[in-house]
N, C-alpha and C. Protein backbone atom coordinates (compact mmCIF):
# COMPACT_ATOMS: atom_id res chain seq x y z
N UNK A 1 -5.72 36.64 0.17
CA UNK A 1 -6.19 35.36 0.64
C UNK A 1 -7.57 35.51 1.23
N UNK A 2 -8.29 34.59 1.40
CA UNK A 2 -9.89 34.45 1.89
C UNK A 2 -10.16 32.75 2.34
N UNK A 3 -10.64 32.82 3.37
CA UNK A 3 -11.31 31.70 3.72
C UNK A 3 -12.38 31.24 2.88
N UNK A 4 -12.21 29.71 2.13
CA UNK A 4 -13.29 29.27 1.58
C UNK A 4 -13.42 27.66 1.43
N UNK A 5 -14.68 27.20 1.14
CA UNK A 5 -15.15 25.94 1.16
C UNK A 5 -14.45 25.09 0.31
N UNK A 6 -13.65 23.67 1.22
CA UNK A 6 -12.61 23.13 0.63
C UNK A 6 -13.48 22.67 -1.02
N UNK A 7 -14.73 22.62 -0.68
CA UNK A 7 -15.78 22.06 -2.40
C UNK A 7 -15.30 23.12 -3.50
N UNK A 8 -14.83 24.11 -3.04
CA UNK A 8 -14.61 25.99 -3.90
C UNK A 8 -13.53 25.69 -4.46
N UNK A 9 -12.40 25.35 -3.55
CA UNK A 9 -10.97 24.49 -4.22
C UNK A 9 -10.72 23.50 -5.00
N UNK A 10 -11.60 22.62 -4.87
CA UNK A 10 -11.91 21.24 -5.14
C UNK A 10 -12.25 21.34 -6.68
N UNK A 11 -13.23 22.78 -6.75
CA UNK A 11 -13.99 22.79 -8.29
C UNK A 11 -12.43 23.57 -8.75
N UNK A 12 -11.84 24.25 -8.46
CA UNK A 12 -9.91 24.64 -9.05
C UNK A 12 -9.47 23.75 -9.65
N UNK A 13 -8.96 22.97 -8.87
CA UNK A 13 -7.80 22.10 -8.79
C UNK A 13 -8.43 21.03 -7.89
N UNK A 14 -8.72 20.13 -8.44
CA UNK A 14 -9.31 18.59 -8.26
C UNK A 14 -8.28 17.85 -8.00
N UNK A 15 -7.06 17.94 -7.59
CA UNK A 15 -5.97 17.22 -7.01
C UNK A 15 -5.84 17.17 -6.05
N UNK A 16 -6.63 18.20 -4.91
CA UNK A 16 -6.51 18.63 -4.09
C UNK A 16 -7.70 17.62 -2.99
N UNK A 17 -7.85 16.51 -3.74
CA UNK A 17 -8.86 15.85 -3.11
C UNK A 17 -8.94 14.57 -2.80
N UNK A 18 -7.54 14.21 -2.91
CA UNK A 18 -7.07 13.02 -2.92
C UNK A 18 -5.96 13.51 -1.24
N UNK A 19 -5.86 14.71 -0.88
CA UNK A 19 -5.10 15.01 0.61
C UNK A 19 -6.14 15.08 1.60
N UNK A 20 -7.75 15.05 1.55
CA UNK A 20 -8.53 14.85 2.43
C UNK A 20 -8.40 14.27 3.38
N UNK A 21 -8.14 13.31 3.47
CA UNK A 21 -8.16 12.09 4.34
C UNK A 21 -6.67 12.15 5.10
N UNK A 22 -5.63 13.00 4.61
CA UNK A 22 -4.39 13.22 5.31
C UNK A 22 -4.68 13.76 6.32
N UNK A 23 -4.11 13.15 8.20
CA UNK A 23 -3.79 13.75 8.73
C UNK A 23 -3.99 15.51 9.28
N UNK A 24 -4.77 15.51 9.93
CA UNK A 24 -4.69 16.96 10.18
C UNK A 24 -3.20 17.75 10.67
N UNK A 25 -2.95 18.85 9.82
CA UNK A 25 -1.76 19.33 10.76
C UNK A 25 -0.50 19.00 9.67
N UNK A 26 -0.62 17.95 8.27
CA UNK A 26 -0.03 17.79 7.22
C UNK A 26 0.06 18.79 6.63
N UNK A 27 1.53 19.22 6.24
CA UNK A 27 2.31 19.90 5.44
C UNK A 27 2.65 19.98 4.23
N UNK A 28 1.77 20.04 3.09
CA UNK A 28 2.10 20.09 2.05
C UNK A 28 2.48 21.37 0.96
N UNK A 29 2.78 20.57 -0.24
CA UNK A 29 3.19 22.12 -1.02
C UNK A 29 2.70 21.19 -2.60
N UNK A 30 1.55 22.02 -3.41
CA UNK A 30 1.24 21.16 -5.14
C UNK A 30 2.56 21.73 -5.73
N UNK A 31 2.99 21.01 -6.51
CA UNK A 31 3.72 21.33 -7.65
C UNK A 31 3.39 21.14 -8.47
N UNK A 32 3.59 21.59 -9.70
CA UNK A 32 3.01 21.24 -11.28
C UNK A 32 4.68 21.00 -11.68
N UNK A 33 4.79 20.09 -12.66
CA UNK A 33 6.50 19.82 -13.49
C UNK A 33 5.81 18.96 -14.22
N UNK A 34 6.44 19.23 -15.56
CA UNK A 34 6.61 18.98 -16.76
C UNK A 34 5.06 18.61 -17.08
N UNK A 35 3.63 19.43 -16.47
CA UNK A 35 2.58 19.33 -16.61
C UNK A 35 1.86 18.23 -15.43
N UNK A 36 2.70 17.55 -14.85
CA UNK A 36 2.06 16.46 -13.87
C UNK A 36 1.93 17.59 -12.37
N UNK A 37 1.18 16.81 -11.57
CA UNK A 37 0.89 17.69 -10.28
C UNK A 37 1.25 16.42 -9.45
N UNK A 38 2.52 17.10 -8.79
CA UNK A 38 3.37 16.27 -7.20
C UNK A 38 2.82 17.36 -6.25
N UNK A 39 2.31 16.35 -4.56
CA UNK A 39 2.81 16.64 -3.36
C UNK A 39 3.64 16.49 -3.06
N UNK A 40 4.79 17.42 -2.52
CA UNK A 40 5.47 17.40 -1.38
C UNK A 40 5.47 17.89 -0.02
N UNK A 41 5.76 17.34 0.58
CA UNK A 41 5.79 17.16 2.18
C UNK A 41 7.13 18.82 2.53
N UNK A 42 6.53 19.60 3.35
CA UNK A 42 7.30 20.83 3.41
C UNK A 42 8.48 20.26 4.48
N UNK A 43 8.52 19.57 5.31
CA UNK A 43 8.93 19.02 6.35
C UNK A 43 10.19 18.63 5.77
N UNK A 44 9.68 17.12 5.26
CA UNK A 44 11.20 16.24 4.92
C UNK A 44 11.08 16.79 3.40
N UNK A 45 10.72 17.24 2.14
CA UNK A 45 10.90 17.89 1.06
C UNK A 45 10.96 16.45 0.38
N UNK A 46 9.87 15.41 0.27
CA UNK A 46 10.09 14.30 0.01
C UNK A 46 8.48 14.46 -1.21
N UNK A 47 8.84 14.24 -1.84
CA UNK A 47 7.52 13.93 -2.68
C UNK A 47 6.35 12.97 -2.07
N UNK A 48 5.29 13.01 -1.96
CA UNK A 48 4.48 11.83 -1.26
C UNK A 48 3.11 11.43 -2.44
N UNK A 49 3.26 10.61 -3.21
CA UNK A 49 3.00 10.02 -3.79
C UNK A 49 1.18 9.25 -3.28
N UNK A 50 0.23 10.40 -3.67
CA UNK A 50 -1.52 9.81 -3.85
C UNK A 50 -2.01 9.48 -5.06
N UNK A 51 -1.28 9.16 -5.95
CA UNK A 51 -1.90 8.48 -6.87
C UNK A 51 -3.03 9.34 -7.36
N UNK A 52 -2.67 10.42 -7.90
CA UNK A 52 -3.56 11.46 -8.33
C UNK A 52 -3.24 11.44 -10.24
N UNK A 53 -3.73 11.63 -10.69
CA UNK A 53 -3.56 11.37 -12.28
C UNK A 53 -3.86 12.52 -13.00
């Protein structure tokens, strides 16, 4: 692991940019299934739904 610029992630995995604006201190986990990319919430294990495409 390494500390790096959330823009470094962003150029990865561009899904990851639609949780910006979440809450500091939010718990998430990406999933990939059946090719789509879900957040879920590690907490309640609830899918949370940003409208990421």
């Amino acid at each position: 692991m390494v500390v790096c610029d959330f823009n470094t992630v962003a150029e990865i995995e561009p899904a990851i940019i639609t949780i910006y604006t979440l809450p500091v201190g939010t718990d998430l986990q990406l999933v990939k299934i059946d090719g789509k990319i879900k957040f879920f919430d590690n907490i309640t294990e609830k899918e949370i739904d940003l409208d990421y495409k």
